[in-house]
N, C-alpha and C. Protein backbone atom coordinates (compact mmCIF):
# COMPACT_ATOMS: atom_id res chain seq x y z
N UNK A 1 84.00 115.37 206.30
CA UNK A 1 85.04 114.38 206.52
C UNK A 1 85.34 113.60 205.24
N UNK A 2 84.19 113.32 204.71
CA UNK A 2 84.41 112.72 203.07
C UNK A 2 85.13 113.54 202.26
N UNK A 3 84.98 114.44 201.89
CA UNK A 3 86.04 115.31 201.16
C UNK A 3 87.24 115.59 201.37
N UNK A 4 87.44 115.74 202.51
CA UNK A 4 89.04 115.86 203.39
C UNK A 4 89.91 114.60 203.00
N UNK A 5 89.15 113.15 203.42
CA UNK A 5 89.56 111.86 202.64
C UNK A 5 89.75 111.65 201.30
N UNK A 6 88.77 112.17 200.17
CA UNK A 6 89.16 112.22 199.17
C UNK A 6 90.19 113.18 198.59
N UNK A 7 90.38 114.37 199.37
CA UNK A 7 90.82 115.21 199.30
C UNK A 7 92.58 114.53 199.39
N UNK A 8 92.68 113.80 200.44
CA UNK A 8 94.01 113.44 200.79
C UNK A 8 94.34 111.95 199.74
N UNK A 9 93.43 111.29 199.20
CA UNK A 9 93.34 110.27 198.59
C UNK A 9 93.85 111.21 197.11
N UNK A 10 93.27 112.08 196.48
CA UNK A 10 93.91 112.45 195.14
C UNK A 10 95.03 113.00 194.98
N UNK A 11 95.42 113.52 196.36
CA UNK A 11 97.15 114.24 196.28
C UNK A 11 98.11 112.75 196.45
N UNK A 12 97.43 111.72 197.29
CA UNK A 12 98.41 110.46 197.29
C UNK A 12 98.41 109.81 195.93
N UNK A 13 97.50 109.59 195.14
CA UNK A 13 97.30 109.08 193.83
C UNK A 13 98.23 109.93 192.81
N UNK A 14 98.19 111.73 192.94
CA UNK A 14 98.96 112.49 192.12
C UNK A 14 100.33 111.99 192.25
N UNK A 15 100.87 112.23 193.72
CA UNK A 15 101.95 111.61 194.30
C UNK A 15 102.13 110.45 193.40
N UNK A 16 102.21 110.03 193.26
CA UNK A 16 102.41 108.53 192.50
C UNK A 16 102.53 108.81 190.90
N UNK A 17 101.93 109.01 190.80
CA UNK A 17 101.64 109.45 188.95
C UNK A 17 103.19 110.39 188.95
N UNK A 18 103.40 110.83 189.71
CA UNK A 18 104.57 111.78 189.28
C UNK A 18 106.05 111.38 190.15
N UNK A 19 105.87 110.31 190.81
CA UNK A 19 107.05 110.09 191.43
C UNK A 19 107.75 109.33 190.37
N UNK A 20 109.25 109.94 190.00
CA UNK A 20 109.49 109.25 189.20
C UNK A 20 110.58 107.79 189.79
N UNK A 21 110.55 107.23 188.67
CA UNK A 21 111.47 105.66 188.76
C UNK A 21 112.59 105.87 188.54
N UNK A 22 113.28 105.07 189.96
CA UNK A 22 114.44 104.90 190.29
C UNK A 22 115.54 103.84 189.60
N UNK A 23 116.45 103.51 188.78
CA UNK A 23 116.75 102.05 188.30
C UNK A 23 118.11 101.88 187.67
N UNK A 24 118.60 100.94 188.12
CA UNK A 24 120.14 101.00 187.64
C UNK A 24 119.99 100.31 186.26
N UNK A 25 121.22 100.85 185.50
CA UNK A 25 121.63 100.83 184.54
C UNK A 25 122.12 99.50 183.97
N UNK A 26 121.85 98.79 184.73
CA UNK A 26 122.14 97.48 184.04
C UNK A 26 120.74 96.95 184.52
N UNK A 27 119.75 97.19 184.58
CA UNK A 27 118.12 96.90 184.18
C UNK A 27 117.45 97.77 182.63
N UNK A 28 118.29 98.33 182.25
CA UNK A 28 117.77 98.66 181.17
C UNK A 28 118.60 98.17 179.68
N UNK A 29 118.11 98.72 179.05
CA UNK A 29 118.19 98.28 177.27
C UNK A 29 117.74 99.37 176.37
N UNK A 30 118.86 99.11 175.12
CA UNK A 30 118.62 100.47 174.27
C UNK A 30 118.19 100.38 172.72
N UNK A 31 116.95 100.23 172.70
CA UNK A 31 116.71 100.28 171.43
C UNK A 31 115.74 100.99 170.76
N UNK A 32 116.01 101.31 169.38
CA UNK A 32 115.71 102.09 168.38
C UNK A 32 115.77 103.75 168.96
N UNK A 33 117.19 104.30 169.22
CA UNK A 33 117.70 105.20 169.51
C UNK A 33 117.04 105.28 171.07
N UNK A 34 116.05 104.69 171.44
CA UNK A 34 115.75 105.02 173.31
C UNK A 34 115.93 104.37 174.35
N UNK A 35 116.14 104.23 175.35
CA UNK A 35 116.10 103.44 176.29
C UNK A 35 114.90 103.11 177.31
N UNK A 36 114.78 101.77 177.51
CA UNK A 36 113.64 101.07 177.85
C UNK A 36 114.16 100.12 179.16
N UNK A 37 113.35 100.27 180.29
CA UNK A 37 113.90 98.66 181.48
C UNK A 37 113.62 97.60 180.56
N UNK A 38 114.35 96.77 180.88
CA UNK A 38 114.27 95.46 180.16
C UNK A 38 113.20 94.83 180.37
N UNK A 39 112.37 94.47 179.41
CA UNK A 39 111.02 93.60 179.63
C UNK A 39 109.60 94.90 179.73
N UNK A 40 110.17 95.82 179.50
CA UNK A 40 108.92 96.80 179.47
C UNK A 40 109.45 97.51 177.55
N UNK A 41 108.35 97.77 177.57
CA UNK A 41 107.78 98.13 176.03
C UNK A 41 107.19 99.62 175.64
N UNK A 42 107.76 100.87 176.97
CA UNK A 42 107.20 101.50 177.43
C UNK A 42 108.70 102.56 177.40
N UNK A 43 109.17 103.44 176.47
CA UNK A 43 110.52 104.08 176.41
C UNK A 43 110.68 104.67 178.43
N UNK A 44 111.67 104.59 178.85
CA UNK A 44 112.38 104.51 180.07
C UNK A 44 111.97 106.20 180.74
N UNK A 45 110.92 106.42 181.35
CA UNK A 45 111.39 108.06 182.17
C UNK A 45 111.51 107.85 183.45
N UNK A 46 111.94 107.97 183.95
CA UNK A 46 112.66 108.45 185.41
C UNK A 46 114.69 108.37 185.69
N UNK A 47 114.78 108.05 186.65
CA UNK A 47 116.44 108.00 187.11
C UNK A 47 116.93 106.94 186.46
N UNK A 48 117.93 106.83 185.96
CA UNK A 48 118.65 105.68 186.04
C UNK A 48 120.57 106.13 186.41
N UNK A 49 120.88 104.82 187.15
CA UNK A 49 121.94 105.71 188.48
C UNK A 49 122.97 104.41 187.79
N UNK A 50 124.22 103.94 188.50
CA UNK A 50 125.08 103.04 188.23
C UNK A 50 126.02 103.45 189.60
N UNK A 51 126.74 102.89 190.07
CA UNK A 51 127.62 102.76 191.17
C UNK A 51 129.08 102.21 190.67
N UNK A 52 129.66 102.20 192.04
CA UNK A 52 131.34 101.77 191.97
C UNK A 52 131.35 100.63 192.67
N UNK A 53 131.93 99.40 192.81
CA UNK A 53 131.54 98.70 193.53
C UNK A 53 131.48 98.56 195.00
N UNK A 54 131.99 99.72 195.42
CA UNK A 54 131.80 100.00 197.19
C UNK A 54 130.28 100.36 197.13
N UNK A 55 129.97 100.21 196.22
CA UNK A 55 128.06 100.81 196.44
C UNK A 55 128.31 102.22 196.14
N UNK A 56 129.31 103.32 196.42
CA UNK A 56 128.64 104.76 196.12
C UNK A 56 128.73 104.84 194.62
N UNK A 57 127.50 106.00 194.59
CA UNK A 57 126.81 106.14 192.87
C UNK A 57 127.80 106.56 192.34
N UNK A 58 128.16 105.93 191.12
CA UNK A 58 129.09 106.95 190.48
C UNK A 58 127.93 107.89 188.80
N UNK A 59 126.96 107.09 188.72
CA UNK A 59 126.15 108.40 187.96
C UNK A 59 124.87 108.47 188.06
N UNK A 60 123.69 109.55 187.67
CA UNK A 60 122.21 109.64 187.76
C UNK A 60 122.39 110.46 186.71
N UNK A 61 121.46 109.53 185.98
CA UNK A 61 121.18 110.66 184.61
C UNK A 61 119.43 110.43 184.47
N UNK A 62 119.09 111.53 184.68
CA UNK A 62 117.38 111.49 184.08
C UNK A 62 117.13 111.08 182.77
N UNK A 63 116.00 111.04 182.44
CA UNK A 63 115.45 109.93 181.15
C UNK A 63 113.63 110.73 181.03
N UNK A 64 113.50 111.06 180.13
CA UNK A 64 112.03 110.77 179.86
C UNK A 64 112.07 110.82 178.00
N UNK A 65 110.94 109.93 178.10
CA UNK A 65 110.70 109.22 177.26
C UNK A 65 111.57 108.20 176.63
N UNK A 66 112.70 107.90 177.43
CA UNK A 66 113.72 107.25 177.15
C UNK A 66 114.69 107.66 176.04
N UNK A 67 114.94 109.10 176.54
CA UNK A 67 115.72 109.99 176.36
C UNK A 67 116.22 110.85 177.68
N UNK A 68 117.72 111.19 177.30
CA UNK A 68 118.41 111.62 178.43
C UNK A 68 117.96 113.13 178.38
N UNK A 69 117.13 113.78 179.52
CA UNK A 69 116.45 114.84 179.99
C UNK A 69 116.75 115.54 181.07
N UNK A 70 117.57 116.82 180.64
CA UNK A 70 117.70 117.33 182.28
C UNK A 70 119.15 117.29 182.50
N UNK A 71 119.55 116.94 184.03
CA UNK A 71 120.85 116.66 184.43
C UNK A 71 121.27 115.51 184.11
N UNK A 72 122.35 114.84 184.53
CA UNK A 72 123.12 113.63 184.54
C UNK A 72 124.42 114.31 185.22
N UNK A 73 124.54 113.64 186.12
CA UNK A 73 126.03 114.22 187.43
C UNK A 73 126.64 112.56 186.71
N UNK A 74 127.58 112.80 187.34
CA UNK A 74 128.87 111.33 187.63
C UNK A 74 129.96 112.02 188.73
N UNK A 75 129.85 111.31 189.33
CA UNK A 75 130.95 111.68 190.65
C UNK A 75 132.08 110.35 190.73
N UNK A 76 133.03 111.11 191.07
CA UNK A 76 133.88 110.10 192.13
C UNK A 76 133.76 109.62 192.75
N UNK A 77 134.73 108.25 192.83
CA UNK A 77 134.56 107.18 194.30
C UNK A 77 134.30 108.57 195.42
N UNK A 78 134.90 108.95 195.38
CA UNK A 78 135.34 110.23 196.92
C UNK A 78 133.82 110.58 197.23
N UNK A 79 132.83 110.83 196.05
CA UNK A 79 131.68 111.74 196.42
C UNK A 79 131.69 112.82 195.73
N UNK A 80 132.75 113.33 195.53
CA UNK A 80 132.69 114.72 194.81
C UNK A 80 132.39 114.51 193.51
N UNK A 81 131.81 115.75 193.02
CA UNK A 81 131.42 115.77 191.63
C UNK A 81 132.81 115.29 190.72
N UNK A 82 132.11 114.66 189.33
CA UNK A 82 133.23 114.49 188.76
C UNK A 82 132.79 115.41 187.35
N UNK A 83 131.34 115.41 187.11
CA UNK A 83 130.17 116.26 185.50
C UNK A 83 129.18 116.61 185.90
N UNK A 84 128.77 117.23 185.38
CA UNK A 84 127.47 117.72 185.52
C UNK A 84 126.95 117.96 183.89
N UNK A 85 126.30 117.46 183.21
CA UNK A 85 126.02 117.63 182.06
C UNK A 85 124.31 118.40 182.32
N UNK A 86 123.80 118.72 180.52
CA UNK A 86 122.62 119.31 180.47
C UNK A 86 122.20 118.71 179.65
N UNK A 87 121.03 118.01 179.09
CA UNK A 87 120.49 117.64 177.78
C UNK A 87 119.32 117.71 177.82
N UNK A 88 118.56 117.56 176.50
CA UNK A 88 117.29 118.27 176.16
C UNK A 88 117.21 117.44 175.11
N UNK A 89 116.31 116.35 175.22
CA UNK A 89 115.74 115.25 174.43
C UNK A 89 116.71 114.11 173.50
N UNK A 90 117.87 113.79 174.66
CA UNK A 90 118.74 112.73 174.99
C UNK A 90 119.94 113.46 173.98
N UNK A 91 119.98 114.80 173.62
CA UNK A 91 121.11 115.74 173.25
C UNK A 91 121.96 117.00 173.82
N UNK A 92 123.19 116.74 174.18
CA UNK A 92 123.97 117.94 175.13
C UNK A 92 123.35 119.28 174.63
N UNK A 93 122.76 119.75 175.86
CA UNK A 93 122.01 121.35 175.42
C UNK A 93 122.28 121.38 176.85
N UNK A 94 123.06 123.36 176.48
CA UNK A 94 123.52 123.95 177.79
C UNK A 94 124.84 123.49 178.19
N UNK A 95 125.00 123.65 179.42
CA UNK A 95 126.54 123.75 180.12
C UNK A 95 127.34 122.37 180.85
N UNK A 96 128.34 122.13 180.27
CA UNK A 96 128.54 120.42 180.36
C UNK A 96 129.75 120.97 181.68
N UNK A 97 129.84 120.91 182.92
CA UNK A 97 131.10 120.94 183.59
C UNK A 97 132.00 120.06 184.24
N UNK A 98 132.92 119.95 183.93
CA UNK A 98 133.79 118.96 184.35
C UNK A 98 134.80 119.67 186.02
N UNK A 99 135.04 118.27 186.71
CA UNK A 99 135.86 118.72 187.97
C UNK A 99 136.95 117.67 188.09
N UNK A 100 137.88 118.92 188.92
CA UNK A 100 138.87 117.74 189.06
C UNK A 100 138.15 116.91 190.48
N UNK A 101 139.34 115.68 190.90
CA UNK A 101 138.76 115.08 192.19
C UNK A 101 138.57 115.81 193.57
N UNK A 102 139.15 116.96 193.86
CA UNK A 102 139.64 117.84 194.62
C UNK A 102 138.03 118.67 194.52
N UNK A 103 137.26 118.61 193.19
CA UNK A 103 136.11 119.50 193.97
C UNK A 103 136.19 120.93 192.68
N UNK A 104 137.60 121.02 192.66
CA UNK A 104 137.92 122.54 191.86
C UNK A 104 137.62 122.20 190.30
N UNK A 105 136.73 123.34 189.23
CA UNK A 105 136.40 122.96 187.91
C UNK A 105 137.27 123.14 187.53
N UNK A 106 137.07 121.75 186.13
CA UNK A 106 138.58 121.76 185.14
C UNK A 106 137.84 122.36 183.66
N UNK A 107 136.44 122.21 184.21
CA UNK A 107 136.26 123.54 182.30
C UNK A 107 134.80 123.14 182.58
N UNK A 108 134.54 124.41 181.54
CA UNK A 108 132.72 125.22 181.38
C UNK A 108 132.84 124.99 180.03
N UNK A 109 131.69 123.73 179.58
CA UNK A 109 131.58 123.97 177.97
C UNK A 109 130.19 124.30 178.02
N UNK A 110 130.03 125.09 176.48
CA UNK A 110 128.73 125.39 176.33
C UNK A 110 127.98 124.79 175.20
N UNK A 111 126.67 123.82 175.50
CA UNK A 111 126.35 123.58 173.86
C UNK A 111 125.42 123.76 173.42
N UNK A 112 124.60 123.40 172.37
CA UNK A 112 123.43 123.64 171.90
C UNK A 112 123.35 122.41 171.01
N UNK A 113 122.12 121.77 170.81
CA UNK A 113 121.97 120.46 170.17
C UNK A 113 122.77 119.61 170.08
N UNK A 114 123.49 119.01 171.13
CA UNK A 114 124.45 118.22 170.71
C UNK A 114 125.64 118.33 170.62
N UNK A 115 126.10 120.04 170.03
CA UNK A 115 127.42 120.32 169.92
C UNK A 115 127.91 121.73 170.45
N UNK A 116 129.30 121.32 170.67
CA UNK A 116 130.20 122.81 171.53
C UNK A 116 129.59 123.82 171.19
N UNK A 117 129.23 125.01 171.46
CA UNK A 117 128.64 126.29 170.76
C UNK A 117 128.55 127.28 171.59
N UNK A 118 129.37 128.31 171.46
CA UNK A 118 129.11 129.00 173.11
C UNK A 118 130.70 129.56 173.75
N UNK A 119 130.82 130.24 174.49
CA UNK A 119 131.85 130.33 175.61
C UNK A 119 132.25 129.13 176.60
N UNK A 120 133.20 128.78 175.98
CA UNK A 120 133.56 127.59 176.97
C UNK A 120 135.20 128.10 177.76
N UNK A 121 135.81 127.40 178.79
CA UNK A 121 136.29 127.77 179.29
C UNK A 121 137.12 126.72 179.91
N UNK A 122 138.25 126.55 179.99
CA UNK A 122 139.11 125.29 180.59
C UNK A 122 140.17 126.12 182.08
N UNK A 123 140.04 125.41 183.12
CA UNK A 123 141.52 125.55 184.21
C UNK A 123 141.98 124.60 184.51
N UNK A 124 143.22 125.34 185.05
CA UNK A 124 144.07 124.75 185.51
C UNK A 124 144.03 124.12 186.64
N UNK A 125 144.07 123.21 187.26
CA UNK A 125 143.75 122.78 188.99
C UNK A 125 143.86 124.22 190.00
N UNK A 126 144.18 124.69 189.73
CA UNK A 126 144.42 125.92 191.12
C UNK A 126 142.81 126.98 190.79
N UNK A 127 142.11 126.67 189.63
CA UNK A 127 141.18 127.68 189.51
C UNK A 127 141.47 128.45 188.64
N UNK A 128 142.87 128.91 187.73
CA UNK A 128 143.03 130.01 187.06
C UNK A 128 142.89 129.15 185.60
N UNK A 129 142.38 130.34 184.93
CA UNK A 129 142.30 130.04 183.63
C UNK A 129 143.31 129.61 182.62
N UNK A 130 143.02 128.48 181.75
CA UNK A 130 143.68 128.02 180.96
C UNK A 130 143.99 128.41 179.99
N UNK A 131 142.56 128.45 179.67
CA UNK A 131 142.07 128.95 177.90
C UNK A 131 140.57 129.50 178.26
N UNK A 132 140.30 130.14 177.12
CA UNK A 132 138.92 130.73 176.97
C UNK A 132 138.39 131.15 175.65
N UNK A 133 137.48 130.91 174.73
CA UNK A 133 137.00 131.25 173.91
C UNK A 133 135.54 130.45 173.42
N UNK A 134 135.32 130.53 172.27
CA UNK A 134 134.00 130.34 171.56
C UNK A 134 133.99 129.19 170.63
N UNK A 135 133.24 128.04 170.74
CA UNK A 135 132.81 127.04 169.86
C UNK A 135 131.16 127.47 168.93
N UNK A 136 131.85 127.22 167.48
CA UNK A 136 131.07 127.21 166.55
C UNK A 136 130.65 125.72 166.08
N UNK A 137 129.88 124.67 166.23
CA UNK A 137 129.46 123.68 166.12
C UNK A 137 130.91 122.81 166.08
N UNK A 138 131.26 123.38 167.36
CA UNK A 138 132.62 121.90 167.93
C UNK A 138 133.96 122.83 167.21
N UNK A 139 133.98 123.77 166.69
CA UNK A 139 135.17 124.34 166.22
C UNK A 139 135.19 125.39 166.60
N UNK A 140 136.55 125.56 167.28
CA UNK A 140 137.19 126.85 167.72
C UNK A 140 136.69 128.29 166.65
N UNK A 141 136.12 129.18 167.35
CA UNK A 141 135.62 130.14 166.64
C UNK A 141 135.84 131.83 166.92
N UNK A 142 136.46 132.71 166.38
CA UNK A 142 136.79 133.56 167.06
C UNK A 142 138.04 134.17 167.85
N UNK A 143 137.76 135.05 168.67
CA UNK A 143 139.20 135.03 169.80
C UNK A 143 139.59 134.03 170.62
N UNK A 144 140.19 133.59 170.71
CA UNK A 144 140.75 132.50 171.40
C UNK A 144 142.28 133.02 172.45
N UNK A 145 141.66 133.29 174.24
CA UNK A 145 142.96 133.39 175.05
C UNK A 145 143.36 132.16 175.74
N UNK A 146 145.00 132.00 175.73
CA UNK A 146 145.58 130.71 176.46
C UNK A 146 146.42 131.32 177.82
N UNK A 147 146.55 131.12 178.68
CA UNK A 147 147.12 131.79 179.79
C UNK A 147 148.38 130.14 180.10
N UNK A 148 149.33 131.00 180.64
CA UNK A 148 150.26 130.46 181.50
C UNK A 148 149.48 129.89 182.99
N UNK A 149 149.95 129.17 184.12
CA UNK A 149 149.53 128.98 185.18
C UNK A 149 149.81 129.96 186.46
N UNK A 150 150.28 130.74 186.14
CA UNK A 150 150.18 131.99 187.23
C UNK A 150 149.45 133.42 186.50
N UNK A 151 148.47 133.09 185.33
CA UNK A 151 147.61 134.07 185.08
C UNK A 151 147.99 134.57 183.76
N UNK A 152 149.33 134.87 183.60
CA UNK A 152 150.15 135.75 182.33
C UNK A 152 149.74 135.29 181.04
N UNK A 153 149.22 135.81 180.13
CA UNK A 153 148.95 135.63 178.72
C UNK A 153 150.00 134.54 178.30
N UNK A 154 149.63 133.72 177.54
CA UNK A 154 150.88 132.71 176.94
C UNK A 154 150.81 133.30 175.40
N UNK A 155 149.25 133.11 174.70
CA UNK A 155 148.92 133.61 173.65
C UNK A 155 147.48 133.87 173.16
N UNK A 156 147.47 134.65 171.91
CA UNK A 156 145.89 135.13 171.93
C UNK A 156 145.88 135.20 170.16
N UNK A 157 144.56 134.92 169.75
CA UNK A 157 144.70 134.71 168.50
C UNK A 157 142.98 134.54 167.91
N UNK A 158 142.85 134.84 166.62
CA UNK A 158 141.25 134.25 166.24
C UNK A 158 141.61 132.78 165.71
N UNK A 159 140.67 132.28 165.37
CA UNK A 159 140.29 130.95 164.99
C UNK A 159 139.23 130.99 163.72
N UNK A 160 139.37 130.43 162.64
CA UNK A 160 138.16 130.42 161.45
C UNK A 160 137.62 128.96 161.13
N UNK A 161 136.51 128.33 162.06
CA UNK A 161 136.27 127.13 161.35
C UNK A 161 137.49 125.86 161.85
N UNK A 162 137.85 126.58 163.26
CA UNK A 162 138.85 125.62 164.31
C UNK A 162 140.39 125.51 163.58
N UNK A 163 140.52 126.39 162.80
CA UNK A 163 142.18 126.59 161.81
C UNK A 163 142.62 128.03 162.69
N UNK A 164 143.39 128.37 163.04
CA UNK A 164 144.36 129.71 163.07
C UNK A 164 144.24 130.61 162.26
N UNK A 165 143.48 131.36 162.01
CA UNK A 165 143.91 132.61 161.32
C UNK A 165 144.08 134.22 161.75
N UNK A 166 145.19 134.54 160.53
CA UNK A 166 145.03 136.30 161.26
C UNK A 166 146.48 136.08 161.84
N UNK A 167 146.48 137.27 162.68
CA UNK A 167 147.76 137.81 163.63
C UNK A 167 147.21 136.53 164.98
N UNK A 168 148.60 136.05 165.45
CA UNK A 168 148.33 135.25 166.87
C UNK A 168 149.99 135.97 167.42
N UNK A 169 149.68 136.61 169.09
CA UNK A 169 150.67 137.15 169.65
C UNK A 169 150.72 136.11 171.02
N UNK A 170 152.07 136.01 171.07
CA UNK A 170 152.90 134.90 171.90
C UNK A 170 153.53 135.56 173.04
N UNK A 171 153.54 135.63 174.18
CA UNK A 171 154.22 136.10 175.37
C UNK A 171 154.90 135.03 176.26
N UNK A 172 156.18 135.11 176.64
CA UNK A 172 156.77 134.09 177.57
C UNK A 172 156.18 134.64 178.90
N UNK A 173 156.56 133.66 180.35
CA UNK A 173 155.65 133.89 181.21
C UNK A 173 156.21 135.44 182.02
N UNK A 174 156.37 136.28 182.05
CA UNK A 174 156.87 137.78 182.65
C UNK A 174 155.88 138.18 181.77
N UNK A 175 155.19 137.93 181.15
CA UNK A 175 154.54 139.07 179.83
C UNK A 175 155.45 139.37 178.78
N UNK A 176 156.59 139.15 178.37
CA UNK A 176 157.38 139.85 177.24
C UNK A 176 156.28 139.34 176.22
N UNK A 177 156.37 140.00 175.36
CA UNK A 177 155.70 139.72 173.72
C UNK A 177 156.73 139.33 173.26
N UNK A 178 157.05 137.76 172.69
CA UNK A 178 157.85 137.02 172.14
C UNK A 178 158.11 136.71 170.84
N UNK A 179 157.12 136.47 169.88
CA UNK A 179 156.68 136.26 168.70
C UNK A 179 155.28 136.60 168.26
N UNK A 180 155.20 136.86 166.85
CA UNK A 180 154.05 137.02 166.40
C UNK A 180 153.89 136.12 164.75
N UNK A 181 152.88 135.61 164.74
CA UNK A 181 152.49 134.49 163.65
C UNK A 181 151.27 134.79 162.66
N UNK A 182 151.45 135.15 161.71
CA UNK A 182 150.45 135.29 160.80
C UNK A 182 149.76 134.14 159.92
N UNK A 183 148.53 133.63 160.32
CA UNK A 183 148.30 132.31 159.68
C UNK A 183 147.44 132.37 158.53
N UNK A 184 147.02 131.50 157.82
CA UNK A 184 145.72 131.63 156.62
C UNK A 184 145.23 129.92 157.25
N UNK A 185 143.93 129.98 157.63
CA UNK A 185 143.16 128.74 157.52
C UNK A 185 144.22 127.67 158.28
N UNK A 186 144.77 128.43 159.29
CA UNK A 186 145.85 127.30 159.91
C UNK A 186 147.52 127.13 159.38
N UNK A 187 147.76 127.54 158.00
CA UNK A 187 149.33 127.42 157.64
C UNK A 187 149.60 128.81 158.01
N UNK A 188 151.53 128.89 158.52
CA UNK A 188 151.79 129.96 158.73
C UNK A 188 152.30 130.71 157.94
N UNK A 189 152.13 132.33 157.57
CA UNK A 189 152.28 132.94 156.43
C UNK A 189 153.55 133.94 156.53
N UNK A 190 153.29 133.85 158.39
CA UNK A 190 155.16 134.92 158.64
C UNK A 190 155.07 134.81 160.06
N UNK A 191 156.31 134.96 160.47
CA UNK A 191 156.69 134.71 161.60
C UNK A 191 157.80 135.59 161.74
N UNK A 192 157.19 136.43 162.79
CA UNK A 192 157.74 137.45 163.62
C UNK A 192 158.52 137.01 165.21
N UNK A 193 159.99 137.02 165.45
CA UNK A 193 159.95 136.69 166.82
C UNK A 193 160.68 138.05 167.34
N UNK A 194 161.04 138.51 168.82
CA UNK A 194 160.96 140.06 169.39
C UNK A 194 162.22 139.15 169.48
């Protein structure tokens, strides 16, 4: 019977050691790059949340070591998501998504330390794609597609270092191929229209 008691006594004690702290955002304070509750001396890990003034949350962003760790959502008055971010030692790492109020995503970014890097992806309210391509530390990198709102190519093009370069082909919304633009580092070098 003694062991069973202690037994249940060290999972309630673990329990504790790992439940983390709950605390709104105006109990804390930010200094020397971390965040700390006010009056503790001890960098901030667990939840810290903020609301709208009807009381529902409008964010929870995790914290350890008083650094932003993990998720952080922000929603709408409504409830519905409004972000969903990722970070990894109080820096955007991984997939940041944004929504409209309706619930439907308005874009997939991708990052790594802090900055854009990755396949990211923007829509239009209905779900269809906007744009789509690749961030190289926050600059457009690569192929880069822009769509019309019923799906149809608008235009498609590379990117060097977030400038235009190369061939970029232009379609009005039927698909016609409309123009074509030859850029260097962003200026245009010829311009082709059908």
């Amino acid at each position: 019977m003694n062991r069973f008691i202690l037994f249940i006594f060290a999972i309630v004690m673990a329990a504790s050691v790992f439940a983390q702290q709950e605390i709104n955002v105006d109990k804390l304070t930010f200094k020397d790059g971390k965040v700390f509750a006010k009056g503790d001396n001890k960098a901030f890990t667990g939840i810290a949340y903020s609301g709208y003034s009807s009381g529902k949350i409008f964010t929870e962003s995790n914290y350890q070591d008083g650094l932003m760790q993990g998720k952080s959502i922000t929603y709408f008055e409504s409830g519905n998501l409004q972000s969903v971010e990722e970070y990894n030692k109080g820096k955007y790492d991984g997939f940041v998504k944004h929504y409209y109020e309706d619930g439907c995503i308005e874009s997939e970014l991708s990052y790594k330390n802090d900055y854009m890097n990755g396949i990211s992806t923007y829509y239009y309210h209905d779900k269809v794609i906007k744009s789509k391509g690749k961030y190289s530390d926050c600059h457009e990198e690569g192929k880069w597609t822009y769509y019309y709102k019923s799906g149809q190519k608008q235009k498609e093009g590379n990117f060097v270092n977030g400038s235009e370069d190369g061939k970029w082909l232009y379609w009005d919304e039927d698909g016609k191929l409309i123009k074509e633009i030859i850029f260097d580092k962003g200026d245009i070098v010829k311009l082709t229209t059908f």
